[in-house]
C-alpha atoms as a PDB file:
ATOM      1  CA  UNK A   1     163.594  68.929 -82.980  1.00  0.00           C
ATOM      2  CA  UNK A   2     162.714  65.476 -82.431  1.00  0.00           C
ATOM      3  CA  UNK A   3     163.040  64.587 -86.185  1.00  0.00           C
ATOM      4  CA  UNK A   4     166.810  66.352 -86.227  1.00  0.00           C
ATOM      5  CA  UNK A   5     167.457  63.833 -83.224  1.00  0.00           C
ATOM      6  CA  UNK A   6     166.700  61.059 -84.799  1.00  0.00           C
ATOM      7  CA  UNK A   7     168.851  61.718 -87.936  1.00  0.00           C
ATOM      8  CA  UNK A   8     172.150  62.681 -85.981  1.00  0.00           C
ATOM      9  CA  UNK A   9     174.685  60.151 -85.977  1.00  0.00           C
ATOM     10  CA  UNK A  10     175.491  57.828 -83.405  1.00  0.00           C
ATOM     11  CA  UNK A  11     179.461  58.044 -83.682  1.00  0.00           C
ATOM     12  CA  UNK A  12     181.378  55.911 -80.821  1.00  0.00           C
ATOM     13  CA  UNK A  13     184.460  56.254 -79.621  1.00  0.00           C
ATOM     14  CA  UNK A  14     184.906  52.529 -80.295  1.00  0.00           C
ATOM     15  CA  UNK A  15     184.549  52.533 -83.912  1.00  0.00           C
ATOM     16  CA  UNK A  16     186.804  55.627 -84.192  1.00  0.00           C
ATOM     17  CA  UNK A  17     189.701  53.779 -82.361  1.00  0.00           C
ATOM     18  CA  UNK A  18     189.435  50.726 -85.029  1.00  0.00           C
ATOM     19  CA  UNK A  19     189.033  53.035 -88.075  1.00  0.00           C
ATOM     20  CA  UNK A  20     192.521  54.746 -86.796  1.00  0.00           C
ATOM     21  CA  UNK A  21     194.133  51.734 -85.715  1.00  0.00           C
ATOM     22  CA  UNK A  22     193.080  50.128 -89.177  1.00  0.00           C
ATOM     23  CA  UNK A  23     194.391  53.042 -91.224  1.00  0.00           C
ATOM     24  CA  UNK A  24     197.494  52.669 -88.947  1.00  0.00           C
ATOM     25  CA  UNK A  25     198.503  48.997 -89.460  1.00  0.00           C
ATOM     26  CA  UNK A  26     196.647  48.241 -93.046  1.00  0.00           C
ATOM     27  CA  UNK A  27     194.675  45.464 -91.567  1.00  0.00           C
ATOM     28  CA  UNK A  28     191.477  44.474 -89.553  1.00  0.00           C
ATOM     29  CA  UNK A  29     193.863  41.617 -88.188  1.00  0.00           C
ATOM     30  CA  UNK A  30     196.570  43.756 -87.226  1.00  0.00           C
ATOM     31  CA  UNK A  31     194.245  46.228 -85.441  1.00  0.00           C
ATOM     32  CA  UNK A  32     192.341  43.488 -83.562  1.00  0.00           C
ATOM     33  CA  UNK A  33     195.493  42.380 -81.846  1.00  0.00           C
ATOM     34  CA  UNK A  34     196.583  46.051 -81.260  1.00  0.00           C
ATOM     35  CA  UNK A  35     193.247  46.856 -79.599  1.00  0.00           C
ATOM     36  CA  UNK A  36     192.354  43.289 -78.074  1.00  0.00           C
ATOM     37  CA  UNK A  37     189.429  42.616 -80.042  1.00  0.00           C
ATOM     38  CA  UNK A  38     187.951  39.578 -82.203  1.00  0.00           C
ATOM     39  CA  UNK A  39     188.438  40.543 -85.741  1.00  0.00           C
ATOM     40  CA  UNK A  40     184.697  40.005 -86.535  1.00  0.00           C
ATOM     41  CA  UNK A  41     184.327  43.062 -83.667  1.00  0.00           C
ATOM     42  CA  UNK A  42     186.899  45.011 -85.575  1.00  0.00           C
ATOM     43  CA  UNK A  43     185.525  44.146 -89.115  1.00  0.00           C
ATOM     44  CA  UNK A  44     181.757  45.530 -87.701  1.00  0.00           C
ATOM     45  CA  UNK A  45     182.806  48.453 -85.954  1.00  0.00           C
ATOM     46  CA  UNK A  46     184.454  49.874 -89.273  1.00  0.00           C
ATOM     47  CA  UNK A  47     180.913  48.790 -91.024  1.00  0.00           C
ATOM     48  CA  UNK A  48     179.189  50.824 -88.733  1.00  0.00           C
ATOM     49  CA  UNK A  49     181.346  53.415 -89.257  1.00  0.00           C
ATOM     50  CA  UNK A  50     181.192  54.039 -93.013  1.00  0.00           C
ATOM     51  CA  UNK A  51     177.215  53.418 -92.697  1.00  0.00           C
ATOM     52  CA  UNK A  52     177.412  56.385 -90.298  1.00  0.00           C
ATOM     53  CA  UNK A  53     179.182  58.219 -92.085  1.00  0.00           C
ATOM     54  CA  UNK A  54     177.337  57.332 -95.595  1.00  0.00           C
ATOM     55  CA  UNK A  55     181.098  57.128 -96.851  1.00  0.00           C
ATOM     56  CA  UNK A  56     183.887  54.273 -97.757  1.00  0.00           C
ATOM     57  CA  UNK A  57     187.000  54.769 -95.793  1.00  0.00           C
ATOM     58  CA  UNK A  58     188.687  51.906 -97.368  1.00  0.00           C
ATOM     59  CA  UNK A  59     188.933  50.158-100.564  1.00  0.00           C
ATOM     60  CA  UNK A  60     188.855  46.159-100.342  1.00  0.00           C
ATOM     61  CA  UNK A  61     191.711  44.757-102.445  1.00  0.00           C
ATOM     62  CA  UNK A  62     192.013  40.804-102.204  1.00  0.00           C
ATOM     63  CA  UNK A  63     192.436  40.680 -98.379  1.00  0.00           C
ATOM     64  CA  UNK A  64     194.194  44.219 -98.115  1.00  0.00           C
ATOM     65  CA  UNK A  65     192.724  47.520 -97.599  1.00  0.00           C
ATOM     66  CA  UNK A  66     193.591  50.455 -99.285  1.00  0.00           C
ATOM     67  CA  UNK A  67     192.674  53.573 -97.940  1.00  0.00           C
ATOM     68  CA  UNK A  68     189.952  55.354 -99.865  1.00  0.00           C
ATOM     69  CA  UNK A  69     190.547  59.235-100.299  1.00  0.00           C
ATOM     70  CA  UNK A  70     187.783  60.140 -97.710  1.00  0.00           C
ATOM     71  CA  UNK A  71     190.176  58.469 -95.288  1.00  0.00           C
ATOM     72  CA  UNK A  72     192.824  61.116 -94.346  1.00  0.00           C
ATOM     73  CA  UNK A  73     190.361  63.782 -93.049  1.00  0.00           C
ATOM     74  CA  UNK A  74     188.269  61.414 -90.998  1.00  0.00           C
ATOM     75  CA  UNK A  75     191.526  59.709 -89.597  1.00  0.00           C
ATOM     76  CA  UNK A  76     193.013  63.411 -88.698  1.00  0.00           C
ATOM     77  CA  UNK A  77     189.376  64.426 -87.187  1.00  0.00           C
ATOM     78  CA  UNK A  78     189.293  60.857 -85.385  1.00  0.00           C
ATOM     79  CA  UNK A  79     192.546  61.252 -83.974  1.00  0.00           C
ATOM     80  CA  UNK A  80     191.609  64.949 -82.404  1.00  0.00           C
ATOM     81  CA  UNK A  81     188.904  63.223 -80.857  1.00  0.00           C
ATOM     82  CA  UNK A  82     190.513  60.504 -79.784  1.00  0.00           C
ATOM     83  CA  UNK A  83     193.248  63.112 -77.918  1.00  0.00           C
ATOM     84  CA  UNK A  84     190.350  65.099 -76.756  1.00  0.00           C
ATOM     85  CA  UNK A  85     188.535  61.923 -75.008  1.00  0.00           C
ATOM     86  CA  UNK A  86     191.709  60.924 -73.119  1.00  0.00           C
ATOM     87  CA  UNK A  87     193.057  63.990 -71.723  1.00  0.00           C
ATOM     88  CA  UNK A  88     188.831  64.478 -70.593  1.00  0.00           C
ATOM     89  CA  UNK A  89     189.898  60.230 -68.872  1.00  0.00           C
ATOM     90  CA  UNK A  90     193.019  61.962 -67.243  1.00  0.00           C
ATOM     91  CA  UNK A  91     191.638  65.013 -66.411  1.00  0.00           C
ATOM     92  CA  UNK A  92     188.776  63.110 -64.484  1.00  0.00           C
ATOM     93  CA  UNK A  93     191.425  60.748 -63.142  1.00  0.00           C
ATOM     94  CA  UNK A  94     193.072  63.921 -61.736  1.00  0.00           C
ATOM     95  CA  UNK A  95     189.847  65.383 -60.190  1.00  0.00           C
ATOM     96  CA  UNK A  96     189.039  61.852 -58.748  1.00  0.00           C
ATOM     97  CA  UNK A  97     192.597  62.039 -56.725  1.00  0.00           C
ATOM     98  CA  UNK A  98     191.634  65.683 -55.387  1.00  0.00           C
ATOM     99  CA  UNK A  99     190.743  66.914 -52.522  1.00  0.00           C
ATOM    100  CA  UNK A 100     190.514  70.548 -50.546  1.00  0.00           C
ATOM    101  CA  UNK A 101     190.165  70.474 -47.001  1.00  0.00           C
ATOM    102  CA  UNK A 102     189.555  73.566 -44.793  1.00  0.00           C
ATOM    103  CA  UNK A 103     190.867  73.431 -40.961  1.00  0.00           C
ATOM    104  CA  UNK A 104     190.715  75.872 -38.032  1.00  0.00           C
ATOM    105  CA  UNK A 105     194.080  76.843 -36.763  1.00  0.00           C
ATOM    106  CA  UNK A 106     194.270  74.241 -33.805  1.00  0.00           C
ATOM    107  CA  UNK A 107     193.450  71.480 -35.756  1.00  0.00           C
ATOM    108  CA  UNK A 108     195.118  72.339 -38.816  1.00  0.00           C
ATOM    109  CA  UNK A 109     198.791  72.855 -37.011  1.00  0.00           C
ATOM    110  CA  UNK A 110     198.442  70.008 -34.305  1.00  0.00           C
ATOM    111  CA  UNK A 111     195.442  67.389 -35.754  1.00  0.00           C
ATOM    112  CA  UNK A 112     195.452  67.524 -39.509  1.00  0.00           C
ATOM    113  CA  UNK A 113     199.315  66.309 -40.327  1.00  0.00           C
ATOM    114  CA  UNK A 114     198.565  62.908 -39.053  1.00  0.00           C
ATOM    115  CA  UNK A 115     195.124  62.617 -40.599  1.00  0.00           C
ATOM    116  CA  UNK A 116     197.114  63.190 -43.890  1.00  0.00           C
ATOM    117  CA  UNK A 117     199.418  61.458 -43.355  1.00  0.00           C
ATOM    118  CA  UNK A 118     196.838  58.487 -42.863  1.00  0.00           C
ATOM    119  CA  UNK A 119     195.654  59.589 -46.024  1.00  0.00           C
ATOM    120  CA  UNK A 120     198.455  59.506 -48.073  1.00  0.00           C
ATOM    121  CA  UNK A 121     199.171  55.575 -46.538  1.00  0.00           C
ATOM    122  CA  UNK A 122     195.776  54.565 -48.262  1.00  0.00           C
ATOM    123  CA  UNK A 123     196.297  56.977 -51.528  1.00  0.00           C
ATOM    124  CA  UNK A 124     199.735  57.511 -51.895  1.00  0.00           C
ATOM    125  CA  UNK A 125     198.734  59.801 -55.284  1.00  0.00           C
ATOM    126  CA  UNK A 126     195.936  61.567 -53.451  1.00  0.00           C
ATOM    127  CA  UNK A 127     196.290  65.421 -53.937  1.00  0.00           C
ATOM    128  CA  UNK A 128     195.342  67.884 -51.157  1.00  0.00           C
ATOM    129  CA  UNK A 129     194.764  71.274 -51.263  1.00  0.00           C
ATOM    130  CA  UNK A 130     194.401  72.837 -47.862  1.00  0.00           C
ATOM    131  CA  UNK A 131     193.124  76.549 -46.754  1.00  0.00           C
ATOM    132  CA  UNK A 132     193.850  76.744 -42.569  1.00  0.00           C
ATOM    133  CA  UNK A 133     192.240  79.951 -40.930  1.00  0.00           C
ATOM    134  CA  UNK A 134     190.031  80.753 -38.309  1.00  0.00           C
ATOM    135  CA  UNK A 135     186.286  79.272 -38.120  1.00  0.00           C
ATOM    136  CA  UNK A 136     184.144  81.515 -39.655  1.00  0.00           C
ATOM    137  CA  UNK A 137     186.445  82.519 -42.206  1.00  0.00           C
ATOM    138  CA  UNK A 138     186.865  79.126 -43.250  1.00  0.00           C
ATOM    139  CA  UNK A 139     183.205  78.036 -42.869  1.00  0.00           C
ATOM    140  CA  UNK A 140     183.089  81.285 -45.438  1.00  0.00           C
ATOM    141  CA  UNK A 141     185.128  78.981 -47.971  1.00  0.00           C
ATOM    142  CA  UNK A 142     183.056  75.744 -47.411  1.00  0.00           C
ATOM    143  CA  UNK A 143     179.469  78.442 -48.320  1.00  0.00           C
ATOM    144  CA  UNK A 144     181.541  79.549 -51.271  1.00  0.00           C
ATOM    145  CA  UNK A 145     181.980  75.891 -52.592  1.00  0.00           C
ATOM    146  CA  UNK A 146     185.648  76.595 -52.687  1.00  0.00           C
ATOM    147  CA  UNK A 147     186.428  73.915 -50.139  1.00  0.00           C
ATOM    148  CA  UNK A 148     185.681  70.218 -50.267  1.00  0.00           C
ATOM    149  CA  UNK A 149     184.993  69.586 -46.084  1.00  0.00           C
ATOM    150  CA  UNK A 150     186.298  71.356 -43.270  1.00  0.00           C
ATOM    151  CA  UNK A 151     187.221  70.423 -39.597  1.00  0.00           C
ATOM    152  CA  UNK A 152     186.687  73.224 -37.178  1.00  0.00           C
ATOM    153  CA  UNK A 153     186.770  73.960 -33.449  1.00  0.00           C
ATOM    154  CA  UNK A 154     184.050  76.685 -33.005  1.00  0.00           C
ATOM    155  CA  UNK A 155     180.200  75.870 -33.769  1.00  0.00           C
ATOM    156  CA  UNK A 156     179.796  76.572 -37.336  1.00  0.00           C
ATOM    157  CA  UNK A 157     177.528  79.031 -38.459  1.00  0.00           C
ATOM    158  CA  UNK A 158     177.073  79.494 -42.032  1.00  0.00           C
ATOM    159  CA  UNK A 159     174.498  82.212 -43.349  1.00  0.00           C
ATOM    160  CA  UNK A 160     172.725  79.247 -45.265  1.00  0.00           C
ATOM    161  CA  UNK A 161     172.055  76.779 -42.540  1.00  0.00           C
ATOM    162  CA  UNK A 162     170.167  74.944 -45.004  1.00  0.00           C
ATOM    163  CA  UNK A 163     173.209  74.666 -47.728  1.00  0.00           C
ATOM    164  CA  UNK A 164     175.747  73.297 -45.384  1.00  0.00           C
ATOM    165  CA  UNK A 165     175.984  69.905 -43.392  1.00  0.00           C
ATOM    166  CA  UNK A 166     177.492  69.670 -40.249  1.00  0.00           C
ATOM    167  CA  UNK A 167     178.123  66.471 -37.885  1.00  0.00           C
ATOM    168  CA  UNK A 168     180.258  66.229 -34.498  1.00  0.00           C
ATOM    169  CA  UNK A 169     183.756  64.918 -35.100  1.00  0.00           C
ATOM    170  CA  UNK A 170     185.645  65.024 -31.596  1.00  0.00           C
ATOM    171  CA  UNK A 171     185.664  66.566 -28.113  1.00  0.00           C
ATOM    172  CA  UNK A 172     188.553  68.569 -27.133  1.00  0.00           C
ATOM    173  CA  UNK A 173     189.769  70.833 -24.111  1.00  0.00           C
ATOM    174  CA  UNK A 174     190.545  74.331 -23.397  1.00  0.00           C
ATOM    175  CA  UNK A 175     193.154  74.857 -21.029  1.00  0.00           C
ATOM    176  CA  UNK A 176     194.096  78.120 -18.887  1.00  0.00           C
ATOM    177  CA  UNK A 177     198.348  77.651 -18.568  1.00  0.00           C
ATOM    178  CA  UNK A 178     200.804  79.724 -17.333  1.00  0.00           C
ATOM    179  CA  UNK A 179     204.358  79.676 -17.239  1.00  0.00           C
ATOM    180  CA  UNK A 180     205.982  77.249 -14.417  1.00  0.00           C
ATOM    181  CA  UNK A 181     207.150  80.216 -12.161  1.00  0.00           C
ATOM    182  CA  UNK A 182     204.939  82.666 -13.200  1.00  0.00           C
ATOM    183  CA  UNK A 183     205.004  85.906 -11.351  1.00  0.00           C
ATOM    184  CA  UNK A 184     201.399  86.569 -11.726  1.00  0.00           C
ATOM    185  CA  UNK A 185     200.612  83.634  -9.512  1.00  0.00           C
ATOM    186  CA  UNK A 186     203.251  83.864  -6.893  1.00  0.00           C
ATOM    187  CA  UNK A 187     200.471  85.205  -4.478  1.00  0.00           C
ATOM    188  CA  UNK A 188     197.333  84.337  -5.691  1.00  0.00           C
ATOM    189  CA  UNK A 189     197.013  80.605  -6.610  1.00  0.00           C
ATOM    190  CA  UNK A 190     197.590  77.310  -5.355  1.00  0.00           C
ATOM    191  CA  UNK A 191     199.727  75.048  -6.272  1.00  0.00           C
ATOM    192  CA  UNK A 192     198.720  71.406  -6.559  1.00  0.00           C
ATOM    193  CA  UNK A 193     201.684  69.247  -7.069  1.00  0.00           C
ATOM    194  CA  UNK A 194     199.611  65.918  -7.015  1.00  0.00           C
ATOM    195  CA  UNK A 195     198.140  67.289 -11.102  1.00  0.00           C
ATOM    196  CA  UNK A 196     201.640  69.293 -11.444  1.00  0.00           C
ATOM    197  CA  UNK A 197     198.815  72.681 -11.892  1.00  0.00           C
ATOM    198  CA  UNK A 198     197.876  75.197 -10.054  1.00  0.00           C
ATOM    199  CA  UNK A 199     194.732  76.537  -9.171  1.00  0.00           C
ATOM    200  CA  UNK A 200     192.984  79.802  -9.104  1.00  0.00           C
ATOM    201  CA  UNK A 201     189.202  81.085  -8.857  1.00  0.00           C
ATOM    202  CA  UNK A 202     187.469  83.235 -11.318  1.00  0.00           C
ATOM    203  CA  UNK A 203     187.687  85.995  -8.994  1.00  0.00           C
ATOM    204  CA  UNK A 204     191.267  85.252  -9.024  1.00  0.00           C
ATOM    205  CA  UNK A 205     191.915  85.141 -12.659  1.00  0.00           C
ATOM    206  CA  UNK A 206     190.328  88.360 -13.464  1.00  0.00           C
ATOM    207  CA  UNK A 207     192.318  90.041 -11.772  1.00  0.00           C
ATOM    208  CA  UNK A 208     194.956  88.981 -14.153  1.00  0.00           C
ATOM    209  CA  UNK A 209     196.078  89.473 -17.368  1.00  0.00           C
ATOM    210  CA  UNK A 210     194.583  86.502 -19.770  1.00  0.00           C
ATOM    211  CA  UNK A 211     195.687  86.452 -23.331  1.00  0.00           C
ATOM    212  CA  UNK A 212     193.187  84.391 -25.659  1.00  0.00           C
ATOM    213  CA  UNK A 213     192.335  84.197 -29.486  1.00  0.00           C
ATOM    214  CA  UNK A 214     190.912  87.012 -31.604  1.00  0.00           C
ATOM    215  CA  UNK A 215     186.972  86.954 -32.238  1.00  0.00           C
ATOM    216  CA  UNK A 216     186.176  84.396 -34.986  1.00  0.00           C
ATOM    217  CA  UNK A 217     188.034  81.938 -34.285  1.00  0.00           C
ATOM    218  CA  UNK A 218     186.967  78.446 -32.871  1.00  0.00           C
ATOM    219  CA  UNK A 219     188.738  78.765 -29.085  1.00  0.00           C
ATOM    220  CA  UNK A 220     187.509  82.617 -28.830  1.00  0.00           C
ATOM    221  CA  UNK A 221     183.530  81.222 -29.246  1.00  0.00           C
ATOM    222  CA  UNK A 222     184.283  78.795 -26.638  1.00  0.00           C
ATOM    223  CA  UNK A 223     186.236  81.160 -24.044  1.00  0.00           C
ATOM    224  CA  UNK A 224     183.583  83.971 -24.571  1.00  0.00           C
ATOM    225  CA  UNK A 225     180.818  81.439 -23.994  1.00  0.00           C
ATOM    226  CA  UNK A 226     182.543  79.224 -21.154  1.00  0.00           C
ATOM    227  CA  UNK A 227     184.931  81.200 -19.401  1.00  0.00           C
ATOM    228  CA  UNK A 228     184.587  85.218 -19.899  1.00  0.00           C
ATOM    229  CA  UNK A 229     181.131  85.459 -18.977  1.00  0.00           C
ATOM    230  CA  UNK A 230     182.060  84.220 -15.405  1.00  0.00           C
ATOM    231  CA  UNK A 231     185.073  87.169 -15.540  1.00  0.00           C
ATOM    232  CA  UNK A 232     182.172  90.116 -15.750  1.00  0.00           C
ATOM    233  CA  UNK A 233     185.292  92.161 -14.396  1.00  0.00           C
ATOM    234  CA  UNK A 234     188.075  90.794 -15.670  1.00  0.00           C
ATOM    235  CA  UNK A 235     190.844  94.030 -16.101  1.00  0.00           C
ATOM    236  CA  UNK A 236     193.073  92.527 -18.884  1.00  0.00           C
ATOM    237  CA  UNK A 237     192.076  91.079 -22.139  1.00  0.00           C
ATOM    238  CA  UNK A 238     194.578  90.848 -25.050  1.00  0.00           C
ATOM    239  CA  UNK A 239     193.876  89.592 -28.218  1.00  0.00           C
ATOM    240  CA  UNK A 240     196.029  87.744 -30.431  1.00  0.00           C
ATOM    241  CA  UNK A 241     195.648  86.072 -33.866  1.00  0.00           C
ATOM    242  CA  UNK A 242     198.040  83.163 -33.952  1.00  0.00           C
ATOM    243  CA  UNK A 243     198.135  80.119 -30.842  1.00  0.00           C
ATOM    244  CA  UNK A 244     201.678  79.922 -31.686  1.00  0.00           C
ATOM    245  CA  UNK A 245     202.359  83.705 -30.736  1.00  0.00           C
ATOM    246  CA  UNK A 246     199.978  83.443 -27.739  1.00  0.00           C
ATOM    247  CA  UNK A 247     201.554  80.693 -26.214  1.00  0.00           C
ATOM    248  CA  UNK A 248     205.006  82.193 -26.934  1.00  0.00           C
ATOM    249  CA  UNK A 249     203.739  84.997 -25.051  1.00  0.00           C
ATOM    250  CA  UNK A 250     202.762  83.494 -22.381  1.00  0.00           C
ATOM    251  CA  UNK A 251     206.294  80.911 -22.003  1.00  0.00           C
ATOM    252  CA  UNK A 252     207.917  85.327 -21.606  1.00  0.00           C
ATOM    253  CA  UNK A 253     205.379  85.400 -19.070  1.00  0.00           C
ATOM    254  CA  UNK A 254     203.121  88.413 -20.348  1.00  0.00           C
ATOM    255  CA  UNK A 255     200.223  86.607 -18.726  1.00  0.00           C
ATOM    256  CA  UNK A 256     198.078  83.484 -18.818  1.00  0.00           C
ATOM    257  CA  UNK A 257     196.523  81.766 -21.973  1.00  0.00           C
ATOM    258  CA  UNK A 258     193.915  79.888 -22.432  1.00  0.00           C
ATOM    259  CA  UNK A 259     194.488  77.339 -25.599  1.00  0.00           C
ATOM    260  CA  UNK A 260     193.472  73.917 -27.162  1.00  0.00           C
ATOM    261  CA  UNK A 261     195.206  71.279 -24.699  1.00  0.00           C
ATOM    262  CA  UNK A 262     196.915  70.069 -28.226  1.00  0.00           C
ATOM    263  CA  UNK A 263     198.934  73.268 -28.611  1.00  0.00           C
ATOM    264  CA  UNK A 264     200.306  73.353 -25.249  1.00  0.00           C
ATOM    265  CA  UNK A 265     201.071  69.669 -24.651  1.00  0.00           C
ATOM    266  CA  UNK A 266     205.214  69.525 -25.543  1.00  0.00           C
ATOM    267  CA  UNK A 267     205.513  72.456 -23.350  1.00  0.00           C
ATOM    268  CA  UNK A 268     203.113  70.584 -20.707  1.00  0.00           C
ATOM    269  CA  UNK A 269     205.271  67.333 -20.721  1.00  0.00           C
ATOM    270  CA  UNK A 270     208.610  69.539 -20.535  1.00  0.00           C
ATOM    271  CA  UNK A 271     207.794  71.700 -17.235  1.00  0.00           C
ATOM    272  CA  UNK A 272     207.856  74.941 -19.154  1.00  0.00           C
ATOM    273  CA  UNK A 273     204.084  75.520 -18.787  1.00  0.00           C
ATOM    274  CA  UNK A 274     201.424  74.771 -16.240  1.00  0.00           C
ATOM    275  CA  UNK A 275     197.431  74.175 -16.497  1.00  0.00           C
ATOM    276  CA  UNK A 276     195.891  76.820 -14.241  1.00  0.00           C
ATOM    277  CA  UNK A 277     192.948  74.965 -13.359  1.00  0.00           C
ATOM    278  CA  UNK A 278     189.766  77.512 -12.482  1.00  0.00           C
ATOM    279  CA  UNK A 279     187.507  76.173 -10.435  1.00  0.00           C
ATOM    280  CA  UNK A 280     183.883  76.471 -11.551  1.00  0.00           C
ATOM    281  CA  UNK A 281     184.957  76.254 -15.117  1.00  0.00           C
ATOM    282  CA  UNK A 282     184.586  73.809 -17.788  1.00  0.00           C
ATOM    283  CA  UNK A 283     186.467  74.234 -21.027  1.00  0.00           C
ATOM    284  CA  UNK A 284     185.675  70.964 -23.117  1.00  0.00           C
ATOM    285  CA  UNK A 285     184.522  71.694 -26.635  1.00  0.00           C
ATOM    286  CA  UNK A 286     183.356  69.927 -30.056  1.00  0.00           C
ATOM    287  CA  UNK A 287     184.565  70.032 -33.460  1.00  0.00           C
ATOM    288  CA  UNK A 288     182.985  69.839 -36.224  1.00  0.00           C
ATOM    289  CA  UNK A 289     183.391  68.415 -39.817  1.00  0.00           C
ATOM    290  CA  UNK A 290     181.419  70.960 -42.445  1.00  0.00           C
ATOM    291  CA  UNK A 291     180.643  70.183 -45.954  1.00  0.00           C
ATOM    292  CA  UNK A 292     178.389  72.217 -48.650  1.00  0.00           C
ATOM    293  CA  UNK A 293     175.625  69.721 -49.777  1.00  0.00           C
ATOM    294  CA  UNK A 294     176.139  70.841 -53.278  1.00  0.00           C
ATOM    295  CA  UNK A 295     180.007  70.110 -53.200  1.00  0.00           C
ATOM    296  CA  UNK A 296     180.237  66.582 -54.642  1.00  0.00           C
ATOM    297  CA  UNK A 297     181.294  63.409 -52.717  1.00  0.00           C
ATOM    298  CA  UNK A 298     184.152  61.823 -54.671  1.00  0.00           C
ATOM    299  CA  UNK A 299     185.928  58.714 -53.636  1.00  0.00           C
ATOM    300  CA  UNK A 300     188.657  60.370 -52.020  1.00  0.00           C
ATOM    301  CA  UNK A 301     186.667  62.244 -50.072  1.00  0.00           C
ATOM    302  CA  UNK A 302     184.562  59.422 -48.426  1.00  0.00           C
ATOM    303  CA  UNK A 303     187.850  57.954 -47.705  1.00  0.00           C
ATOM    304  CA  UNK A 304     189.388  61.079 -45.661  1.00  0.00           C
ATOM    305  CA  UNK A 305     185.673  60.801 -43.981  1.00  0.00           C
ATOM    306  CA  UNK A 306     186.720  56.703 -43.512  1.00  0.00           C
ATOM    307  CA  UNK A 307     189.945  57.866 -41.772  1.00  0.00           C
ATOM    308  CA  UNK A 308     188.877  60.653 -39.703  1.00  0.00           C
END
């Protein structure tokens, strides 16, 4: 084996461009301006060829060249290789400018756009491919190498701790709202007009109806961990997939929410929701960028990390 390496030619891509730009213009001096080279480089490179290939490729007439018959195959051969090396250039080119992010639902709807949009201002030909979902099932994508990195709400928790890197990105806040006349807190809570909120107790609020996200997702970890465990009795509890449908819910006044403070905020600002501050109760929360360590680190990808 190491004898057979030894003997194998040493082909470059150089010397195949100069034999085909040669065999295309007739002339080392014609080539050498065509590929920006010294004609001395040009001359050697087509040396080295035909020593390679233990062949002439052109016969030497005066100061012409003529090509020799061994010429057409090698220049058709060259030229597929040629092809073949720069649509491999492109293809990597492509790849370079690619990019698949993963995002929970919150920050994928309300947090991602501008992030992109940041993106696009530094690489205007920057591809993205994104894949929104809940937590866990997009922490599933980043394990299955099918995403690049991934910004999500809930504490990830991949079933290969060691495979996957996580880091803390940003805090964020939960927030119990309502809808600004409410019926369900006509009699029960207090309204603070100073904070524009009102405010109930946890014995209060499970007594009502509380619509939150479905299990897996980001803001359902956080409300199981940080709010329903103090609501041991709490007699209503309806689960619901999308924020957008929950809050909608809520603004026909089905009962309270509890969402991201970023899905809520328009409405917030407008009057046609309220915070229901709960007293006891804190909702603040981390999110987290994920990456698989195996999942390569290209340059676009260190700049999204840049921006974010």
């Amino acid at each position: 084996m190491k004898k057979l390496m030894q003997v194998l030619p040493k082909i470059t891509l150089k010397q195949l461009a100069v034999f085909v730009s040669i065999y295309q213009t007739g002339s080392t001096s014609r080539a050498s301006e065509a590929l920006h080279l010294s004609q001395s480089a040009v001359s050697s490179a087509l040396t080295e060829l035909e020593a390679r290939l233990q062949m002439p490729l052109f016969e030497r007439v005066g100061r012409g060249l003529n090509p020799h018959p061994n010429a057409y195959p090698v220049y058709v051969q060259a030229q597929a290789i040629l092809g073949q090396s720069l649509t491999l250039e492109h293809y990597h080119k492509h790849q370079a400018g690619q990019i698949h992010i993963g995002a929970s639902t919150t920050i994928g709807n309300y947090v991602l756009p501008s992030l992109l949009a940041k993106l696009y201002e530094t690489l205007p030909d920057a591809h993205v491919d994104l894949y929104i979902a809940n937590t866990q099932e997009v922490v599933n994508e980043v394990e299955q190498l099918n995403i690049d990195i991934a910004l999500v709400e809930g504490m990830p928790r991949p079933t290969d701790i060691k495979a996957i890197e996580q880091r803390a990105w940003r805090t964020d806040t939960l927030m119990v709202f309502a809808k600004h006349d409410s019926k369900w807190l006509t009699d029960t809570a207090r309204y603070n007009a100073r904070d524009e909120c009102y405010e109930l107790t946890t014995q209060q609020l499970a007594k009502l109806p509380l619509l939150i996200r479905e299990a897996g997702s980001g803001t359902r970890q956080i409300i199981d961990e940080q709010l329903l465990q103090h609501l041991p009795d709490t007699e209503t509890i309806i689960a619901i997939q999308q924020s957008e449908a929950l809050k909608n819910m809520v603004s026909t006044d089905i009962g309270l929410g509890c969402l991201s403070q970023h899905v809520i905020q328009a409405e917030l600002d407008s009057g046609q929701l309220r915070q229901v501050k709960v007293s006891g109760i804190d909702l603040s929360r981390t999110w987290w960028l994920v990456w698989h360590t195996a999942r390569h680190q290209s340059s676009i990808w260190q700049t999204f990390i840049d921006i974010i």
